[in-house]
C-alpha atoms as a PDB file:
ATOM      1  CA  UNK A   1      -0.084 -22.452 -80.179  1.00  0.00           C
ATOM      2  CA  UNK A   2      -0.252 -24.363 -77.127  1.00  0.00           C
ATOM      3  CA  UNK A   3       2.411 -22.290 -75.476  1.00  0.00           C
ATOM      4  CA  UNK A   4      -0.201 -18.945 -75.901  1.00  0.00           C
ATOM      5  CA  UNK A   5      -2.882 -21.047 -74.858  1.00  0.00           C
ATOM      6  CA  UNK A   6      -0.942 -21.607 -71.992  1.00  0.00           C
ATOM      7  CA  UNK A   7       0.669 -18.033 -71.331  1.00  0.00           C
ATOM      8  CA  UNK A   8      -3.280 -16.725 -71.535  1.00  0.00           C
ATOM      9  CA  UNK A   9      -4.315 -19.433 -68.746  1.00  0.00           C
ATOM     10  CA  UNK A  10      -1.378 -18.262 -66.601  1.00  0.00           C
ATOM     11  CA  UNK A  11      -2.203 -14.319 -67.643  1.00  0.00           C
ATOM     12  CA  UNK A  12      -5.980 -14.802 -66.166  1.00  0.00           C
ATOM     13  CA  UNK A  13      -5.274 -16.845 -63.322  1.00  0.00           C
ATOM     14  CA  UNK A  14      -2.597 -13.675 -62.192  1.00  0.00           C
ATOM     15  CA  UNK A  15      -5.557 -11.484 -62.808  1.00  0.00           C
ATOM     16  CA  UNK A  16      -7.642 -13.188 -61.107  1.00  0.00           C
ATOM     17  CA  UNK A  17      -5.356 -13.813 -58.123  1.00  0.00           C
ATOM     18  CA  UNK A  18      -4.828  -9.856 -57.992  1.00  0.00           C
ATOM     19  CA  UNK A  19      -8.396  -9.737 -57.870  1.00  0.00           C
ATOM     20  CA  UNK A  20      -9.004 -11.687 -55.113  1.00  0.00           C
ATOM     21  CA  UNK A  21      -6.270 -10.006 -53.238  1.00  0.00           C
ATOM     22  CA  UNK A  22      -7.515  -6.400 -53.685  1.00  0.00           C
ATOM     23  CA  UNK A  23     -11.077  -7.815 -52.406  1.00  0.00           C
ATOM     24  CA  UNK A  24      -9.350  -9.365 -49.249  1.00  0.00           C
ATOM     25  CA  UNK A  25      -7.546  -5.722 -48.602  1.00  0.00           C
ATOM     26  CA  UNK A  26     -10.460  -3.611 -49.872  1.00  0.00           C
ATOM     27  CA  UNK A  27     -12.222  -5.330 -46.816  1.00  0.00           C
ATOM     28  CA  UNK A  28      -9.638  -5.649 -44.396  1.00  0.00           C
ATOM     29  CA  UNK A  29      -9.035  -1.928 -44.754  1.00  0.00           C
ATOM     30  CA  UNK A  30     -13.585  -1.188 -44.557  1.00  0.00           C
ATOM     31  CA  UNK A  31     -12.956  -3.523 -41.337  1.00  0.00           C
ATOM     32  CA  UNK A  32     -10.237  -1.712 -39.447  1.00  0.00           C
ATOM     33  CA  UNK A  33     -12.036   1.719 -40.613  1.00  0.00           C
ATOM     34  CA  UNK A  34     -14.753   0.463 -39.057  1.00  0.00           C
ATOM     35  CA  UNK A  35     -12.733  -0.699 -36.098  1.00  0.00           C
ATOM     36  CA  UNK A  36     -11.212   2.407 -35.540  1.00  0.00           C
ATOM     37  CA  UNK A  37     -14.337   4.207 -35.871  1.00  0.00           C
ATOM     38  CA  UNK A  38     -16.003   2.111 -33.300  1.00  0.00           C
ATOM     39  CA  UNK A  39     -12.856   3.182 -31.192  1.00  0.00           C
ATOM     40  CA  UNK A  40     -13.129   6.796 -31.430  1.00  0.00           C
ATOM     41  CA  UNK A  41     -16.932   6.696 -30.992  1.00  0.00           C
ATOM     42  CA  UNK A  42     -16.205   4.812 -27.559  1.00  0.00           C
ATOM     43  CA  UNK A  43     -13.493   7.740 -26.883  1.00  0.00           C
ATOM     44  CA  UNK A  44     -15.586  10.112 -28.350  1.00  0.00           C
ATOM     45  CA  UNK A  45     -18.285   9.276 -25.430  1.00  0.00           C
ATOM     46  CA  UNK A  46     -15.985   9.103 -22.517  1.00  0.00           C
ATOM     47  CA  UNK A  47     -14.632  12.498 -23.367  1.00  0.00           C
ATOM     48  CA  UNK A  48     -18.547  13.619 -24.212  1.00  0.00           C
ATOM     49  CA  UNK A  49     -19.785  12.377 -20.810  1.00  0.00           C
ATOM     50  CA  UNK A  50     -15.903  13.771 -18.527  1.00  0.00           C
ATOM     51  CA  UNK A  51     -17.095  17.079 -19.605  1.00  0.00           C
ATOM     52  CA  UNK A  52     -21.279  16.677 -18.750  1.00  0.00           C
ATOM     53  CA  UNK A  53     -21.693  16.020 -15.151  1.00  0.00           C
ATOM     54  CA  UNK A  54     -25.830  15.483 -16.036  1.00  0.00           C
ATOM     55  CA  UNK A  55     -24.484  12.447 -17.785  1.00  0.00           C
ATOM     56  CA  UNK A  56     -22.128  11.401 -15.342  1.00  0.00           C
ATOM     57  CA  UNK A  57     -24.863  11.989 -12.752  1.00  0.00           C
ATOM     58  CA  UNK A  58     -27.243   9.641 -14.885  1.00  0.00           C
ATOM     59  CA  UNK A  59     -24.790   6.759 -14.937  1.00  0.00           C
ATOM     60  CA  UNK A  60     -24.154   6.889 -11.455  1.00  0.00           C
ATOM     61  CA  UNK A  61     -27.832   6.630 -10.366  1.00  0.00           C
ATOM     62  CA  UNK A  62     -28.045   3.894 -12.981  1.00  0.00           C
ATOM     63  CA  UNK A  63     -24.848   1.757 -11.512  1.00  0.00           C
ATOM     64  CA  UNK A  64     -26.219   2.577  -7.734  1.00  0.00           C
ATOM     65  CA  UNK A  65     -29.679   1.010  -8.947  1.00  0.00           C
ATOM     66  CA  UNK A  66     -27.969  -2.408 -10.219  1.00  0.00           C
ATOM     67  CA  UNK A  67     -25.920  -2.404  -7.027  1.00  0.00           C
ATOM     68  CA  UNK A  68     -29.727  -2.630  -5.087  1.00  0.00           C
ATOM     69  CA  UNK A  69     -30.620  -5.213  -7.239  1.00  0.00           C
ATOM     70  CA  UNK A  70     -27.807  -7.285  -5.838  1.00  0.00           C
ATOM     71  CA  UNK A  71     -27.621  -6.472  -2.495  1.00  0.00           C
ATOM     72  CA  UNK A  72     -29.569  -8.648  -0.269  1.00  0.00           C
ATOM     73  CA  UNK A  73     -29.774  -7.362   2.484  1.00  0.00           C
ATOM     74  CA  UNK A  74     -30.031  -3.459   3.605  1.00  0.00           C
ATOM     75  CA  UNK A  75     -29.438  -1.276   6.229  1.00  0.00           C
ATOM     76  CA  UNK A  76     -30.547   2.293   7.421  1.00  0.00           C
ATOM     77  CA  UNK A  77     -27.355   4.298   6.404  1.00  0.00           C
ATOM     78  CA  UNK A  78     -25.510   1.295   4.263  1.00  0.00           C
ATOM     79  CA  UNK A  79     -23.032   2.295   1.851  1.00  0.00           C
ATOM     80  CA  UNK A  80     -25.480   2.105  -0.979  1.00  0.00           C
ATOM     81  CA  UNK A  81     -27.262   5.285   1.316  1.00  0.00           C
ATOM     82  CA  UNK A  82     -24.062   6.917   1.487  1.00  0.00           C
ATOM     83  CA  UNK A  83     -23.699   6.662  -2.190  1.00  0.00           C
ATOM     84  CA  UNK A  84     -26.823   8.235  -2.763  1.00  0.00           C
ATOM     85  CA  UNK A  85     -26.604  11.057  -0.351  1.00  0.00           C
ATOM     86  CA  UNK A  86     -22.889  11.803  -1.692  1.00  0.00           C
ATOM     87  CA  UNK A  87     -24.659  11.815  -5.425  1.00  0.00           C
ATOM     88  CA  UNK A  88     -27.388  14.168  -4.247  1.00  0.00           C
ATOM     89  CA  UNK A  89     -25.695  16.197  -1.675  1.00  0.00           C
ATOM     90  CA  UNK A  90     -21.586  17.109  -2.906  1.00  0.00           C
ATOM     91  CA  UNK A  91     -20.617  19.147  -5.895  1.00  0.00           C
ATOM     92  CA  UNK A  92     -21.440  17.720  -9.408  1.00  0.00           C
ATOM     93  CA  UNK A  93     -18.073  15.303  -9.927  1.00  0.00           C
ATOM     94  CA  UNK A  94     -17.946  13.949  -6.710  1.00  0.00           C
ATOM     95  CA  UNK A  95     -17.033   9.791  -5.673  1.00  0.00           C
ATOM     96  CA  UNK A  96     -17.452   7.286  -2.989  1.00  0.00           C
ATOM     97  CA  UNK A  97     -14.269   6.354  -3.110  1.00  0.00           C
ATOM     98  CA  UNK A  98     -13.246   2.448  -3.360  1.00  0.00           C
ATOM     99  CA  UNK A  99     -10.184   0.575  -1.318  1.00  0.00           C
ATOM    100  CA  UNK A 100      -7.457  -1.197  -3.619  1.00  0.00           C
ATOM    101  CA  UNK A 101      -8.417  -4.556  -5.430  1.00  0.00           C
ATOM    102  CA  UNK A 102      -6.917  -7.128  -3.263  1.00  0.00           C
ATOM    103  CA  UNK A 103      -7.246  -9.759  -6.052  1.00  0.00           C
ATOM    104  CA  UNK A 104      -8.314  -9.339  -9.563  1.00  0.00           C
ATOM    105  CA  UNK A 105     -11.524 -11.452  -9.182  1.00  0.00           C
ATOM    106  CA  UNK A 106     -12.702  -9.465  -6.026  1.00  0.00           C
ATOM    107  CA  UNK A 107     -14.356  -6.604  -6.123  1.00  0.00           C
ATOM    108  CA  UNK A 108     -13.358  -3.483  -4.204  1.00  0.00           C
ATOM    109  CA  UNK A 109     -14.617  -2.250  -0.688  1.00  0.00           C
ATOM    110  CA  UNK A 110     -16.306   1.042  -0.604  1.00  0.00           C
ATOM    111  CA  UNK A 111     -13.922   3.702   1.252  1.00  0.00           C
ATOM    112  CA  UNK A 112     -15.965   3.573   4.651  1.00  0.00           C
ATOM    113  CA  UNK A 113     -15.666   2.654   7.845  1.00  0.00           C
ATOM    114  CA  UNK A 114     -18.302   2.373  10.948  1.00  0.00           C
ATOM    115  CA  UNK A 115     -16.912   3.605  14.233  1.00  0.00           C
ATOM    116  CA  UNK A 116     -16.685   0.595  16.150  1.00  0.00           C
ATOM    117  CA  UNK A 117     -17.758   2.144  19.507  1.00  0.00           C
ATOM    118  CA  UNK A 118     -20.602   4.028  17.517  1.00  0.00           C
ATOM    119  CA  UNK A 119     -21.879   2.437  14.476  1.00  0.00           C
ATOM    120  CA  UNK A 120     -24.059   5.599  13.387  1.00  0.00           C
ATOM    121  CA  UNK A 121     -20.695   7.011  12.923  1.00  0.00           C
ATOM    122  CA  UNK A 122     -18.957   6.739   9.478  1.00  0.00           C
ATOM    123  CA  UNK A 123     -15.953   7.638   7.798  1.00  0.00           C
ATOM    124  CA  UNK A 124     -15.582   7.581   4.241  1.00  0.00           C
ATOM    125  CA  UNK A 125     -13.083   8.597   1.797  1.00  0.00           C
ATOM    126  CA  UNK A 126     -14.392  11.235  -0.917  1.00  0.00           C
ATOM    127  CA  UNK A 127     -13.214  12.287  -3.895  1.00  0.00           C
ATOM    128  CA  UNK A 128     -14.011  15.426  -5.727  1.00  0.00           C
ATOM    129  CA  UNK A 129     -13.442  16.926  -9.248  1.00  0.00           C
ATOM    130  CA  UNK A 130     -11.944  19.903  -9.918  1.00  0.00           C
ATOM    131  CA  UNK A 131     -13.984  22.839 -11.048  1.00  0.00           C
ATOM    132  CA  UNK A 132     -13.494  23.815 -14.517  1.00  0.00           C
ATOM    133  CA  UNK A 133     -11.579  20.418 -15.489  1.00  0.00           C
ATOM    134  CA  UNK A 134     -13.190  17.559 -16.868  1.00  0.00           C
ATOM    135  CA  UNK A 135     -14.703  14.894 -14.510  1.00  0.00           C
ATOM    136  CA  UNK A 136     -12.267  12.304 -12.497  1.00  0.00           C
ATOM    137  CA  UNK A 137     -12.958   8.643 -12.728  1.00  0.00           C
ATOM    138  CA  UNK A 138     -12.691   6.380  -9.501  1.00  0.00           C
ATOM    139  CA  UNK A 139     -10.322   4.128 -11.416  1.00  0.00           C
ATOM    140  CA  UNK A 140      -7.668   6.953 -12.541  1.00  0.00           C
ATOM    141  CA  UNK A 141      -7.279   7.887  -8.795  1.00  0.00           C
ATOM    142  CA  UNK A 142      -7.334   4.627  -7.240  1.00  0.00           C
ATOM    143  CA  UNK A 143      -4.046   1.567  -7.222  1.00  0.00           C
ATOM    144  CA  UNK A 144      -0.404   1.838  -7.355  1.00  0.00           C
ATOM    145  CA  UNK A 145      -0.333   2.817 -10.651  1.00  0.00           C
ATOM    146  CA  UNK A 146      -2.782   6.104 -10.534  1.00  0.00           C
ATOM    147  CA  UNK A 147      -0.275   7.441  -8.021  1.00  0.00           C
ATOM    148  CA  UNK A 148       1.466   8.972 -10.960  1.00  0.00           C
ATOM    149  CA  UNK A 149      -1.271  10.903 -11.364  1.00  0.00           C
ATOM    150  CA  UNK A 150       0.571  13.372  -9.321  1.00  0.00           C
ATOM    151  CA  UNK A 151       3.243  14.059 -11.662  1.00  0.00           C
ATOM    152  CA  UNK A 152       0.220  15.278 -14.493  1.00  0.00           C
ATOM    153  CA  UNK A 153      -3.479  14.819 -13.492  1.00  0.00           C
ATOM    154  CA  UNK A 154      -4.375  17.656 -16.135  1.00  0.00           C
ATOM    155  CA  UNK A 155      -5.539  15.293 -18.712  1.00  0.00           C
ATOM    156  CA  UNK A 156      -7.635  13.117 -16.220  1.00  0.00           C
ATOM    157  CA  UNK A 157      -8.889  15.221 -14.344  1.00  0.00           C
ATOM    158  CA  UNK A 158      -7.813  16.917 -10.937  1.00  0.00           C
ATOM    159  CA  UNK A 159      -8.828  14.203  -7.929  1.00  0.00           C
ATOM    160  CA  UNK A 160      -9.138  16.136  -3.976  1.00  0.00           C
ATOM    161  CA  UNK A 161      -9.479  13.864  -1.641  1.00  0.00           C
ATOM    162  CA  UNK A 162     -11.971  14.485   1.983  1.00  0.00           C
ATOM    163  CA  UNK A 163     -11.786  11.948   4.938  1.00  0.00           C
ATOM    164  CA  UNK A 164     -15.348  13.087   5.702  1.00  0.00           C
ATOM    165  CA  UNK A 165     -17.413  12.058   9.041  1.00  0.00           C
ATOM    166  CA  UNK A 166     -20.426  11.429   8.786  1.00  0.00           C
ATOM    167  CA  UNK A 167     -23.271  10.524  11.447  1.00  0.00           C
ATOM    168  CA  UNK A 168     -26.559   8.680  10.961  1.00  0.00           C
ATOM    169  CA  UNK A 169     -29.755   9.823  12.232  1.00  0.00           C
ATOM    170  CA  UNK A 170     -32.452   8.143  12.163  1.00  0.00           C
ATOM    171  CA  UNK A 171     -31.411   6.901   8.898  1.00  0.00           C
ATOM    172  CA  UNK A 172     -30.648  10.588   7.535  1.00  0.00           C
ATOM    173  CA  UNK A 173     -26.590  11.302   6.925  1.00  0.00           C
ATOM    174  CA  UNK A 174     -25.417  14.545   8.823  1.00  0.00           C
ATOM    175  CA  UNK A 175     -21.841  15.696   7.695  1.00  0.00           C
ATOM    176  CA  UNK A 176     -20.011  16.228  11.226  1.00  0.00           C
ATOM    177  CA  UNK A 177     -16.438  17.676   9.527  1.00  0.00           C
ATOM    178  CA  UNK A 178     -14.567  16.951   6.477  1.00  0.00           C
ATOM    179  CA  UNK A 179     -10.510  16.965   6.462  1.00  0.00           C
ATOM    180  CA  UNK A 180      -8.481  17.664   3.259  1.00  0.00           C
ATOM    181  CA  UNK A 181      -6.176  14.870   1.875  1.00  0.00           C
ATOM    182  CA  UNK A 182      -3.077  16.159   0.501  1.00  0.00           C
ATOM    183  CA  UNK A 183      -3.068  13.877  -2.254  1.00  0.00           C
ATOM    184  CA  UNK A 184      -4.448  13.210  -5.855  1.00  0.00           C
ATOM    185  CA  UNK A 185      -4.119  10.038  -6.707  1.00  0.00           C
ATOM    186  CA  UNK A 186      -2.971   6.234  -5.606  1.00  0.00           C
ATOM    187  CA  UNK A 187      -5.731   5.571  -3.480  1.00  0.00           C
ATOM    188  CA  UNK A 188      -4.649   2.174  -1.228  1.00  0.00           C
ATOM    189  CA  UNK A 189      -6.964   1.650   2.091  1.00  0.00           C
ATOM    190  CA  UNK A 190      -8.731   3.148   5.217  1.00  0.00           C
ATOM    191  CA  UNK A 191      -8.437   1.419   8.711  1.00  0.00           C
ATOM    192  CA  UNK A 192      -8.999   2.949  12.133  1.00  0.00           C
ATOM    193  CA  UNK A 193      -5.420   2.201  14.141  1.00  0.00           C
ATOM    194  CA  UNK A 194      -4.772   3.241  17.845  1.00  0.00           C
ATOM    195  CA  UNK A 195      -1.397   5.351  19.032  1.00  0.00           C
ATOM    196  CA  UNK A 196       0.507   3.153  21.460  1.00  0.00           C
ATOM    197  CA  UNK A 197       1.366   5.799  23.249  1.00  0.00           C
ATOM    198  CA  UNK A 198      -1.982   6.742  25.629  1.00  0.00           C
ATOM    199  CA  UNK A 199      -4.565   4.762  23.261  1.00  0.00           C
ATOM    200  CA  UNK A 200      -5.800   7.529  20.573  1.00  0.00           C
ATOM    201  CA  UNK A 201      -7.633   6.230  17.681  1.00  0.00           C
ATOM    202  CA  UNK A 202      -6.505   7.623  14.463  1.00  0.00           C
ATOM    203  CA  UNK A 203      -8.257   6.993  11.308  1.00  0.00           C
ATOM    204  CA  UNK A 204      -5.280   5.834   8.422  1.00  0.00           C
ATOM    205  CA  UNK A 205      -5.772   6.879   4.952  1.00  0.00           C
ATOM    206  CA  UNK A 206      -3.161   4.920   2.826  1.00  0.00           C
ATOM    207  CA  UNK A 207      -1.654   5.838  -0.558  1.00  0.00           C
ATOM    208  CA  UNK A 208       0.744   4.431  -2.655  1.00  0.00           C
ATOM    209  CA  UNK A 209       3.792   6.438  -3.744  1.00  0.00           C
ATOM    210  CA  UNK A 210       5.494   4.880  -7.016  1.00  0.00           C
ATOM    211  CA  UNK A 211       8.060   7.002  -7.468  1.00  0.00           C
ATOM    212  CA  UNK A 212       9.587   5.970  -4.187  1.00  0.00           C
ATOM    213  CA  UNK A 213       8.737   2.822  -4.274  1.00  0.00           C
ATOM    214  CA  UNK A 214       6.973   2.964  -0.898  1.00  0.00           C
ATOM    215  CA  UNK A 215       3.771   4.466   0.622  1.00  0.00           C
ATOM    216  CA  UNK A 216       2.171   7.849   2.322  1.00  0.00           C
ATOM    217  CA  UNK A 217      -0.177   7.751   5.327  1.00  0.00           C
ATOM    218  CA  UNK A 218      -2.145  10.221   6.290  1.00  0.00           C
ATOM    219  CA  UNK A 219      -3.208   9.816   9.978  1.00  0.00           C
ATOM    220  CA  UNK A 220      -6.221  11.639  11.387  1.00  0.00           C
ATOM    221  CA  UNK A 221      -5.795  11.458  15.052  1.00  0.00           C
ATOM    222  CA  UNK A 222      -9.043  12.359  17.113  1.00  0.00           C
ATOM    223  CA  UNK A 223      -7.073  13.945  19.838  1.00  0.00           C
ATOM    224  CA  UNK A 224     -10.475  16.089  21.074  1.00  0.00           C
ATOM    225  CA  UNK A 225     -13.068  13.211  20.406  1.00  0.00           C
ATOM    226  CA  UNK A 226     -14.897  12.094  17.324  1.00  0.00           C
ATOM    227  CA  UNK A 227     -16.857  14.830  16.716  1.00  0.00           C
ATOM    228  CA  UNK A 228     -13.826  17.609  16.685  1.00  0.00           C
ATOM    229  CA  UNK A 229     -12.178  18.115  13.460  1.00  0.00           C
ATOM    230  CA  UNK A 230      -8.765  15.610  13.657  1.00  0.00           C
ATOM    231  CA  UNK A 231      -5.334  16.737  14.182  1.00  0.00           C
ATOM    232  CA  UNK A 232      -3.240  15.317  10.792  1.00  0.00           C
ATOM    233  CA  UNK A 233       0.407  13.428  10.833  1.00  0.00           C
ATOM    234  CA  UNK A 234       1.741  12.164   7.836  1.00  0.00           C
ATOM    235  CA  UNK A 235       4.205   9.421   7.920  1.00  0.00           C
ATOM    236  CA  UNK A 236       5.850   7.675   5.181  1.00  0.00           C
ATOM    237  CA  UNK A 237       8.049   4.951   4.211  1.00  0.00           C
ATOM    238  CA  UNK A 238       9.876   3.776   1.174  1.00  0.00           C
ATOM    239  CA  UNK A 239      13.247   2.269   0.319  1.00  0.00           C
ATOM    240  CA  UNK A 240      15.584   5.001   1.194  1.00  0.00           C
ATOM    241  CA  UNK A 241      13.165   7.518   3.147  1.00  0.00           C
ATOM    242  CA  UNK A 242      11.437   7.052   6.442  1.00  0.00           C
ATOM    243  CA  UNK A 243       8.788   9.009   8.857  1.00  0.00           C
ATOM    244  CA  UNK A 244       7.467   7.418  12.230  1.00  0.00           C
ATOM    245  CA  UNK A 245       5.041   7.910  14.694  1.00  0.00           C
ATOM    246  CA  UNK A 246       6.712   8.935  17.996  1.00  0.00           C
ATOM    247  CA  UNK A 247       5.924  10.188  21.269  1.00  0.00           C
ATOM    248  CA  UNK A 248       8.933  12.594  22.135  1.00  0.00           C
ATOM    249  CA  UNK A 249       7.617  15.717  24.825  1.00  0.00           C
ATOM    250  CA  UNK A 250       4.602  13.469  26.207  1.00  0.00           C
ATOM    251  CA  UNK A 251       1.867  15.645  24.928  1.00  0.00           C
ATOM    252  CA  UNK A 252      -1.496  15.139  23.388  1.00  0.00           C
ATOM    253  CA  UNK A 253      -0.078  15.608  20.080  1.00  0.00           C
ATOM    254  CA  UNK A 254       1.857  12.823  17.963  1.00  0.00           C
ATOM    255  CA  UNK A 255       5.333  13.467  17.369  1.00  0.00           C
ATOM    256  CA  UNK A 256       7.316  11.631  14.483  1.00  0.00           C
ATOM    257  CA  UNK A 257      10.722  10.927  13.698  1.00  0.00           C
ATOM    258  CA  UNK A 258      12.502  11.595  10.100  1.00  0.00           C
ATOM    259  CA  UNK A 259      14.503   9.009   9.549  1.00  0.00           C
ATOM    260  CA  UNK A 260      17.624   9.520   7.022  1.00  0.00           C
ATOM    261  CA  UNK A 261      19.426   7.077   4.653  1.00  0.00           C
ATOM    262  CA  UNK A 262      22.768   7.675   3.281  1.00  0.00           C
ATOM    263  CA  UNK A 263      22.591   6.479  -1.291  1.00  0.00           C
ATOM    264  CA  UNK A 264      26.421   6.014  -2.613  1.00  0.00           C
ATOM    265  CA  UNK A 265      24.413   4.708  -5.886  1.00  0.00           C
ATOM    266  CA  UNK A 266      25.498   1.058  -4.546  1.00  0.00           C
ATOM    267  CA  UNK A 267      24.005   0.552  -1.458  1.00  0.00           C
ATOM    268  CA  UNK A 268      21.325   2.399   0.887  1.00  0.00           C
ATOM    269  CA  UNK A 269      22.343   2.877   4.543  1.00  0.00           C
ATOM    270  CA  UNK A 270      20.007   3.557   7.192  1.00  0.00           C
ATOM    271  CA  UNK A 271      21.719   6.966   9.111  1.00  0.00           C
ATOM    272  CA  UNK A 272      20.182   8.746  12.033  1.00  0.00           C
ATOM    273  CA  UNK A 273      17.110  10.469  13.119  1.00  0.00           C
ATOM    274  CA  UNK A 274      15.534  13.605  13.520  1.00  0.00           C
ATOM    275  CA  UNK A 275      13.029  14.707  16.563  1.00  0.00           C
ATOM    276  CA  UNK A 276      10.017  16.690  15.113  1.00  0.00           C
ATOM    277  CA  UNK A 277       7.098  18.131  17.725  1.00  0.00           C
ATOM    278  CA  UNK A 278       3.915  19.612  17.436  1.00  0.00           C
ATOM    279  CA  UNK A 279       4.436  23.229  18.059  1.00  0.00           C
ATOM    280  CA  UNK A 280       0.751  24.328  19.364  1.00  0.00           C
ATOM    281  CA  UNK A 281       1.057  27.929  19.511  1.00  0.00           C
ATOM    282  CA  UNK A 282       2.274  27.990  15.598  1.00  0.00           C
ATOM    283  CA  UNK A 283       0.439  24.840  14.331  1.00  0.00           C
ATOM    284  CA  UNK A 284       3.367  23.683  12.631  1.00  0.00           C
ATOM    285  CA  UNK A 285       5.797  20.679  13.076  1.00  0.00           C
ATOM    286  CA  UNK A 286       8.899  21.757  14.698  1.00  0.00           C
ATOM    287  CA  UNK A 287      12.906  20.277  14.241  1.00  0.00           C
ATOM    288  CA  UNK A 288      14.081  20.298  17.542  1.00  0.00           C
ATOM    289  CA  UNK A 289      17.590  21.255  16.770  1.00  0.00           C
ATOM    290  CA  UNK A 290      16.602  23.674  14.214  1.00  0.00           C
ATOM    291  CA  UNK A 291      13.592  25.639  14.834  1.00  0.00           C
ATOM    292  CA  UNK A 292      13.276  27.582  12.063  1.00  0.00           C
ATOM    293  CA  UNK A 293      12.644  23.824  10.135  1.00  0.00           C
ATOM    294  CA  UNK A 294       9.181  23.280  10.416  1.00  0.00           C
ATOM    295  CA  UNK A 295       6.477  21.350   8.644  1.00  0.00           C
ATOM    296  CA  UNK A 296       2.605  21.709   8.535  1.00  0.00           C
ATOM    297  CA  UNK A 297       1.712  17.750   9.293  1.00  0.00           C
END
């Protein structure tokens, strides 16, 4: 008798154990259901809002506001201006672009940059979405990482990239010229730089090129002054390819040098170098010992 008494005790407490445990799982499941919805909802809006530039428009006006809030100090034609005129002005999907995060903890500088000898002169680096494809996001286009972007951008959106100039008036933006940027993604930095050569300032726009493990310039040289749309060089370097700045028939125009590196698999060794020129009459660059090898910057 005390044996059944005993099997019974055990027989409930298993039942009861069982109990408990389908509880615990019957809410564990309801709690990553809920999870997950909470996760697709969040996807669910980024998709909603990629695809309605009204929205898109909304949050930027919203995110330029709080930026106001914490800025200090202004200025007629600041980059919070700029923002504003690029918001109101370009096509529906299109960005202030940001430099590179230095650090982690510091935020990024805006893609602009005040002519030193004329301050109501600015460059900036714009971005622009694709017609037709869903909206780009600043981060997707911008870091070492994004430069992949290049292999597929379809599912992020298509990024093209405009060094634009633009000149202040009293404290109204006036585009001057806008330059292409043959690049859609891997955003790095934008600094003025001057050609040793006879002192022409050339505005650099840096990206990062991961599957070389190196990085692409594109160089905007102002050969006919500031206000003339810029003559473009693009130079290059990585761990077994090479493109330099070079003066070579003592022109107006940069000339570069391709450098070339010899890869048994083992070892990478730097080679020799070939002479390119800027070939006026064709606007293309030109291989000096092979003429019919040309290149359009």
């Amino acid at each position: 008798m005390g044996y059944m008494n005993y099997l019974n005790k055990k027989l409930i407490m298993t039942n009861i154990l069982i109990k408990l445990f389908t509880i615990i799982a019957l809410i564990f499941l309801f709690g990553c259901d809920k999870q997950n919805e909470k996760i697709k909802d969040g996807k669910s809006s980024q998709e909603e809002i990629a695809y309605s530039p009204d929205r898109d428009a909304d949050i930027q006006r919203y995110n330029i506001e709080v930026r106001k809030k914490q800025t200090a100090q202004r200025f007629p034609c600041d980059t919070i201006s700029l923002m504003e005129f690029v918001l109101s002005y370009f096509p529906q999907g299109s960005y202030l672009v940001s430099d590179d995060r230095t650090t982690t903890y510091e935020p990024p500088n805006p893609a602009i940059l005040y002519y030193p000898e004329d301050r109501q002169s600015i460059f900036g680096v714009i971005a622009r979405s694709k017609p037709g494809e869903r909206l780009i996001e600043v981060k997707n286009i911008v870091g070492y990482d994004q430069s992949f972007i290049d292999l597929d951008s379809t599912e992020l959106g298509t990024a093209f990239f405009y060094l634009v100039l633009f000149k202040c008036e009293n404290g109204y933006f006036k585009i001057i010229w806008e330059a292409p940027i043959p690049s859609h993604g891997g955003f790095n930095y934008i600094a003025i730089q001057k050609w040793n050569y006879n002192g022409t300032k050339f505005i650099r726009t840096n990206f990062y090129y991961a599957q070389g493990v190196g990085n692409i310039s594109y160089n905007y040289f102002l050969i006919d002054g500031l206000e003339k749309p810029p003559h473009l060089l693009m130079t290059y370097e990585g761990i077994n390819f090479k493109r330099t700045i070079a003066n070579i028939n003592h022109d107006e125009f940069p000339d570069y040098y391709e450098h070339i590196y010899y890869d048994d698999g083992t070892k990478i060794i730097p080679g020799d170098s070939i002479a390119f020129v800027w070939n006026q009459k064709d606007s293309v660059y030109q291989n000096l010992l092979n003429k019919k090898h040309t290149r359009p910057y």
